[in-house]
C-alpha atoms as a PDB file:
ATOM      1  CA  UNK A   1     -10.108-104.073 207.121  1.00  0.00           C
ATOM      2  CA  UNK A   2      -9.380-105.489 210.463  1.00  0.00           C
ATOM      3  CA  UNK A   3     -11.339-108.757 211.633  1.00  0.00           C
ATOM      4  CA  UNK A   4     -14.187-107.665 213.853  1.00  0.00           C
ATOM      5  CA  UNK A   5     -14.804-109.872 216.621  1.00  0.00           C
ATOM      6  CA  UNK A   6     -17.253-109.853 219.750  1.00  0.00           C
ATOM      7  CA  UNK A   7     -17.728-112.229 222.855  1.00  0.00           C
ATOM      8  CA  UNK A   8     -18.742-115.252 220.796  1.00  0.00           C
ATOM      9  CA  UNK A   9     -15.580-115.787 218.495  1.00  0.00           C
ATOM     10  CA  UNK A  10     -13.163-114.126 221.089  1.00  0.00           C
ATOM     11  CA  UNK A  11     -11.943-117.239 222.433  1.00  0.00           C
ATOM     12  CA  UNK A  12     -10.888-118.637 219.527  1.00  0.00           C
ATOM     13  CA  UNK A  13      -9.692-115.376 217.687  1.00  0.00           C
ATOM     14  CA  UNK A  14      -5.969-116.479 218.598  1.00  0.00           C
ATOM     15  CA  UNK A  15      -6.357-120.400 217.851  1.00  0.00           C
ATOM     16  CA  UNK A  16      -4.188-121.355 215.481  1.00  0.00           C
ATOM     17  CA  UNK A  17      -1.712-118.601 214.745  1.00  0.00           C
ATOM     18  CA  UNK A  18       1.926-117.623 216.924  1.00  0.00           C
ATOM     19  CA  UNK A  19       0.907-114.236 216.920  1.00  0.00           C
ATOM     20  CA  UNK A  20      -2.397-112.238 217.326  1.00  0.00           C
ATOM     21  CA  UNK A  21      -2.857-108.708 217.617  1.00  0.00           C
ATOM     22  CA  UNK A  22      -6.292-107.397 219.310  1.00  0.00           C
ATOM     23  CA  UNK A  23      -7.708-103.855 219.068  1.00  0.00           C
ATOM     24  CA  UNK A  24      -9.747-102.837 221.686  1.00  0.00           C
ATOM     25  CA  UNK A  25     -11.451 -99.517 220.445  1.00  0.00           C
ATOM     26  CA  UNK A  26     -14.734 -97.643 220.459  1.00  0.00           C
ATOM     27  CA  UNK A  27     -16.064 -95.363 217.996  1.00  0.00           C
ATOM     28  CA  UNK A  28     -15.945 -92.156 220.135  1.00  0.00           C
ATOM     29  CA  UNK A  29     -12.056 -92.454 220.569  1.00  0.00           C
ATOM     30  CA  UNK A  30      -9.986 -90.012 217.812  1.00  0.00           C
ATOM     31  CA  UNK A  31      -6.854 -91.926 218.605  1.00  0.00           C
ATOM     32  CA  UNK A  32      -8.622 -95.351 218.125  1.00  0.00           C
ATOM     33  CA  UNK A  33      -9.645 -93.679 214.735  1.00  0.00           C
ATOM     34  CA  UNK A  34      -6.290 -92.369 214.035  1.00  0.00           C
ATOM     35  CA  UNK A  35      -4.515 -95.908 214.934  1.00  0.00           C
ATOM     36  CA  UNK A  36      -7.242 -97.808 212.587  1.00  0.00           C
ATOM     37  CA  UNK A  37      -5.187 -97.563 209.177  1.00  0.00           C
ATOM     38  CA  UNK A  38      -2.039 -98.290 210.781  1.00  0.00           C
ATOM     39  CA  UNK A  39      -3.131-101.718 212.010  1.00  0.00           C
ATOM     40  CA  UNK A  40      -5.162-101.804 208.498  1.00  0.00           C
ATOM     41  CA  UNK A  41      -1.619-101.501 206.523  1.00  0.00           C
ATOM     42  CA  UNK A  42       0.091-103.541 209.329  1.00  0.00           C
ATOM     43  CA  UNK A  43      -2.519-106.390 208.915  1.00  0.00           C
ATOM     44  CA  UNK A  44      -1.506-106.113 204.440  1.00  0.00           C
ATOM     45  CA  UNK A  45       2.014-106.156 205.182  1.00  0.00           C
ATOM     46  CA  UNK A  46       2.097-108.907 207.447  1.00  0.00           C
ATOM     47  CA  UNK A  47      -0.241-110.868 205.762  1.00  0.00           C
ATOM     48  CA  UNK A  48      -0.346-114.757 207.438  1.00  0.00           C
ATOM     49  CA  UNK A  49       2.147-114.241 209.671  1.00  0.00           C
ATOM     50  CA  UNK A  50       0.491-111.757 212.548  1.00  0.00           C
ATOM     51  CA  UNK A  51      -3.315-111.833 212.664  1.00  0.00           C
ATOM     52  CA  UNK A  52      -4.985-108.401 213.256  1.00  0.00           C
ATOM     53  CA  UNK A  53      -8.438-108.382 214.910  1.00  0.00           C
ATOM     54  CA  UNK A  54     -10.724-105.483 216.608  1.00  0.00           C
ATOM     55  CA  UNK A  55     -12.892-105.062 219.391  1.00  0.00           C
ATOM     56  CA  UNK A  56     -15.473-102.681 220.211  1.00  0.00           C
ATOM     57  CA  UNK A  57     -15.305-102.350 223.955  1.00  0.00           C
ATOM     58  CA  UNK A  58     -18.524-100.160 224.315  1.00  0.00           C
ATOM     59  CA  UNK A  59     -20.294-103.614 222.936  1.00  0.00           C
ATOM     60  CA  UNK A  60     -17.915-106.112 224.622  1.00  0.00           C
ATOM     61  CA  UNK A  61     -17.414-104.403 228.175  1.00  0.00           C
ATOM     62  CA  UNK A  62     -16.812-107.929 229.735  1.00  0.00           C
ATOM     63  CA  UNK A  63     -14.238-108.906 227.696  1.00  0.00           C
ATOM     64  CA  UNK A  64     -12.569-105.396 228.042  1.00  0.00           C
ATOM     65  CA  UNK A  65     -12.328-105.956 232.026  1.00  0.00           C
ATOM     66  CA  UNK A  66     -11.123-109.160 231.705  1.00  0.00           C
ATOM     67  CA  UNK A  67      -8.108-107.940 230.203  1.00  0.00           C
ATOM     68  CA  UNK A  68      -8.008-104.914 232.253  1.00  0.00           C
ATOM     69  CA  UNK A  69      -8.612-102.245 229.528  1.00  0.00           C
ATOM     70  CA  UNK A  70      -8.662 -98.764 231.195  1.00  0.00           C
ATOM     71  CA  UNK A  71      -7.256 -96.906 228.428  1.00  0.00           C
ATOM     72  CA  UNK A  72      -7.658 -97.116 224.487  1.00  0.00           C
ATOM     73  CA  UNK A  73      -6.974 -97.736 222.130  1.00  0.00           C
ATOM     74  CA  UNK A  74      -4.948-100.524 223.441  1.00  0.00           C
ATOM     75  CA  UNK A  75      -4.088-103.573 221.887  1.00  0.00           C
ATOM     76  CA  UNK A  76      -3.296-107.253 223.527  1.00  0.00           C
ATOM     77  CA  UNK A  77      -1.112-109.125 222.223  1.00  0.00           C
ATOM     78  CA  UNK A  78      -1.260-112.959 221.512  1.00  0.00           C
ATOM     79  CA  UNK A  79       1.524-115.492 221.439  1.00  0.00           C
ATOM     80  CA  UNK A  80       0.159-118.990 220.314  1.00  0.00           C
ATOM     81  CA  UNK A  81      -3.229-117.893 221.614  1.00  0.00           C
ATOM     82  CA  UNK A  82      -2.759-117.001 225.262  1.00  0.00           C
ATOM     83  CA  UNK A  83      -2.076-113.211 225.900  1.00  0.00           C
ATOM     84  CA  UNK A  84       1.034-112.598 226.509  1.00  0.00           C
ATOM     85  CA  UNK A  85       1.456-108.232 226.285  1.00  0.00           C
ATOM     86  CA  UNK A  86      -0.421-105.268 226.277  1.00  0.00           C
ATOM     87  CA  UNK A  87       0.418-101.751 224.739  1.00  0.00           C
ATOM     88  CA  UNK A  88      -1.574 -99.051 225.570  1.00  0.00           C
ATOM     89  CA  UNK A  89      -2.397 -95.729 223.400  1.00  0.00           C
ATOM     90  CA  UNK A  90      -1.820 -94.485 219.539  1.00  0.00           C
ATOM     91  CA  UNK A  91       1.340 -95.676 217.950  1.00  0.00           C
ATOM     92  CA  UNK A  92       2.902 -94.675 214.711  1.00  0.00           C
ATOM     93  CA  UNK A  93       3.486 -96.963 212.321  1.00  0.00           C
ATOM     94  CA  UNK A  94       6.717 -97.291 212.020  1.00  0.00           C
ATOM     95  CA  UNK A  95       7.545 -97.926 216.139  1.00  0.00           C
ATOM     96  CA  UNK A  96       4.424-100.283 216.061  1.00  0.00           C
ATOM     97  CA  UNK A  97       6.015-102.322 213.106  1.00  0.00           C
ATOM     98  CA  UNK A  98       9.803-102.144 214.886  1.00  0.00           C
ATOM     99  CA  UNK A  99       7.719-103.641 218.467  1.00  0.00           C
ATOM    100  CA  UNK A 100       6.015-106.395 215.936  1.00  0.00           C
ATOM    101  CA  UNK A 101       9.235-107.373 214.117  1.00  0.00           C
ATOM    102  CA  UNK A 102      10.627-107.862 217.367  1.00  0.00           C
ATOM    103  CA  UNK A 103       7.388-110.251 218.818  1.00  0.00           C
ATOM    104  CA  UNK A 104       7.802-111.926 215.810  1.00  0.00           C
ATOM    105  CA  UNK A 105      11.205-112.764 215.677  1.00  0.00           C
ATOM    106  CA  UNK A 106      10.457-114.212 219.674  1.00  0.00           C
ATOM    107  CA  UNK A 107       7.398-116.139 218.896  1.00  0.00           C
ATOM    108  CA  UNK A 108       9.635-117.953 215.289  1.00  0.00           C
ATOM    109  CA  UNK A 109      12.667-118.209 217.753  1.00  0.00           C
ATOM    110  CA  UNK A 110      10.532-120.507 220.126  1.00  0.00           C
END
């Protein structure tokens, strides 16, 4: 299961780790539902080297303007806890894990 997070621990959600992955969702969305167990097996397979987190936007509305969600599911990337991308809409699992190898291979490369 994905890390939920809200307002409080967002800020420090990305401390710590080269690469963070954010879902901003909300339970009314069939792709948000639909992109759920990808990120779930993503999170298993990468285990400790990408962290995989969630985030209502219906209950965190602030924190989904400040990052200019218009569209979900959507998901922000984080490299060494600033954001540094954002990819918008349902992605299979095999084109999300080819975009994460790639974000990976960037952030070990630094």
């Amino acid at each position: 299961m994905l890390e939920p997070i809200t307002g409080a621990d967002f800020d420090t959600v990305a401390a710590g780790t080269d690469l963070t992955v954010v879902d901003f969702w909300a339970d009314w969305c069939g792709p948000c539902k639909m992109q759920t167990p990808v990120l779930e097996a993503l999170d298993e397979e990468y285990d400790g080297k990408i962290k995989f987190a969630s985030l209502d936007v219906d209950e965190n509305k602030d924190i989904a303007e400040k990052f200019e969600i218009m569209s979900i599911p959507a998901l922000v990337i984080f490299k060494h806890g600033k954001a540094a991308e954002k990819v918008v809409g349902f992605h299979p699992q095999g084109a999300l894990k080819k975009y994460l190898d790639q974000k990976l291979a960037e952030v070990t490369a630094e």
